[in-house]
Protein backbone atom coordinates (compact mmCIF):
# COMPACT_ATOMS: atom_id res chain seq x y z
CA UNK A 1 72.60 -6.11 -12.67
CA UNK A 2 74.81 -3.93 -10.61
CA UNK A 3 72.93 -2.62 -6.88
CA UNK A 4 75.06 0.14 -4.53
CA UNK A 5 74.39 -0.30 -1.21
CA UNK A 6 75.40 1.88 1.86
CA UNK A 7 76.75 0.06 4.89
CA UNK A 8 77.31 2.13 8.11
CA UNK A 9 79.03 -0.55 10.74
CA UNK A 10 81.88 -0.35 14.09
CA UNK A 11 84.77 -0.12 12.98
CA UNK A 12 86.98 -2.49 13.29
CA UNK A 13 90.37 -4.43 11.21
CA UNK A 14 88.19 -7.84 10.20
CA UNK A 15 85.02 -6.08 9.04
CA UNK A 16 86.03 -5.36 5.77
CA UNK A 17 87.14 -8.79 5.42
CA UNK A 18 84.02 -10.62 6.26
CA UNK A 19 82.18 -8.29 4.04
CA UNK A 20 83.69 -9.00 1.26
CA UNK A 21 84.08 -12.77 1.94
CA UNK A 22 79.73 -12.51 2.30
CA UNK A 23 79.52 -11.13 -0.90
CA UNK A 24 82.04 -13.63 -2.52
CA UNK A 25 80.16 -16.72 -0.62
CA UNK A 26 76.75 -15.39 -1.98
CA UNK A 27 78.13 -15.12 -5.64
CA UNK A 28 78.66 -10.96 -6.13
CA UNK A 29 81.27 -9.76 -7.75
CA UNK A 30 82.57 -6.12 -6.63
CA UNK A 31 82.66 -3.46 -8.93
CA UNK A 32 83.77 -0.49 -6.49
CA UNK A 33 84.41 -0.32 -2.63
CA UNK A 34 84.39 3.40 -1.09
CA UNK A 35 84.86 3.54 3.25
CA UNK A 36 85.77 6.13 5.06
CA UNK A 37 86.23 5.74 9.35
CA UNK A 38 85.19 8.30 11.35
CA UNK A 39 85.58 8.42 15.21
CA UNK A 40 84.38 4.12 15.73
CA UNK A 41 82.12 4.03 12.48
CA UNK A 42 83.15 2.82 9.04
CA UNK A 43 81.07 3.95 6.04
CA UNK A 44 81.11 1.96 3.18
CA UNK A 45 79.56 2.55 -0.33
CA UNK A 46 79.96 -0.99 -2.28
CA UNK A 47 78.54 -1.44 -5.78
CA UNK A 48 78.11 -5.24 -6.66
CA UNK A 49 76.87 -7.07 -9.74
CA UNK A 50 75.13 -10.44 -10.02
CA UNK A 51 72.05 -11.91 -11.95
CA UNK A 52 71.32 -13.07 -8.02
CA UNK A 53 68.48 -10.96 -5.87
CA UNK A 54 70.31 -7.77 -3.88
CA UNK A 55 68.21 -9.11 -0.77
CA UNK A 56 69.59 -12.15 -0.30
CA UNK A 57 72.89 -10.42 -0.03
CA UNK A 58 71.38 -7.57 1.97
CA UNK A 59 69.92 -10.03 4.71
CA UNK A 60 73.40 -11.53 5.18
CA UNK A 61 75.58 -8.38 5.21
CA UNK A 62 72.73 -7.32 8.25
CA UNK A 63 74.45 -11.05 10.09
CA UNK A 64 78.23 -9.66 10.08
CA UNK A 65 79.08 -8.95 13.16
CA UNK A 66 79.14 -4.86 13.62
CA UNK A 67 76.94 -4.14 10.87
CA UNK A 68 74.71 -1.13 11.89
CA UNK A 69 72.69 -0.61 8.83
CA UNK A 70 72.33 -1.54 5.26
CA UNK A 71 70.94 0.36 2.80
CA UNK A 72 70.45 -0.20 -1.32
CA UNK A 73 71.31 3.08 -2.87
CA UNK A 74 70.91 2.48 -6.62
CA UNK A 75 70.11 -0.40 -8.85
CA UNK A 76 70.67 -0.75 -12.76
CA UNK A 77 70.39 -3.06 -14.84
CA UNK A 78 73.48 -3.85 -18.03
CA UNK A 79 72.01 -3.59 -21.15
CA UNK A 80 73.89 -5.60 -23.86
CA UNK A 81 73.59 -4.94 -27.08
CA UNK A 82 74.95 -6.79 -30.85
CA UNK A 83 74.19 -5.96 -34.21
């Protein structure tokens, strides 16, 4: 199942490194990373996949240090199909 979510934070150098090591710890594998830093904020749009619940990796992306918000954008689920 592959989630988007939307992560507004502070910017700083280690926060894209602790975000990513969250999602690694918690068993997600990124599919695409988007930020952009304006003035002291870093936007990130981050689509993951895992058979794993999106909250549980929500509620620890919210305990990184800087993290202002969190939102899930879009969720769907890979259909596999065999004839």
């Amino acid at each position: 199942m592959n989630n988007t979510l939307t992560i507004e934070a502070k910017h700083s150098p280690e926060f894209l490194e602790r975000l990513l090591r969250v999602c690694r710890h918690r068993g997600f594998s990124i599919i695409t990373i988007n930020a952009t830093t304006e003035q002291q904020l870093t936007n990130i749009e981050l689509t993951v996949s895992s058979e794993r619940d999106i909250s549980l990796l929500i509620k620890q992306i919210n305990k990184v240090i800087g993290v202002l918000t969190v939102t899930l954008s879009a969720s769907s689920r890979n259909i596999k199909a065999s004839a």
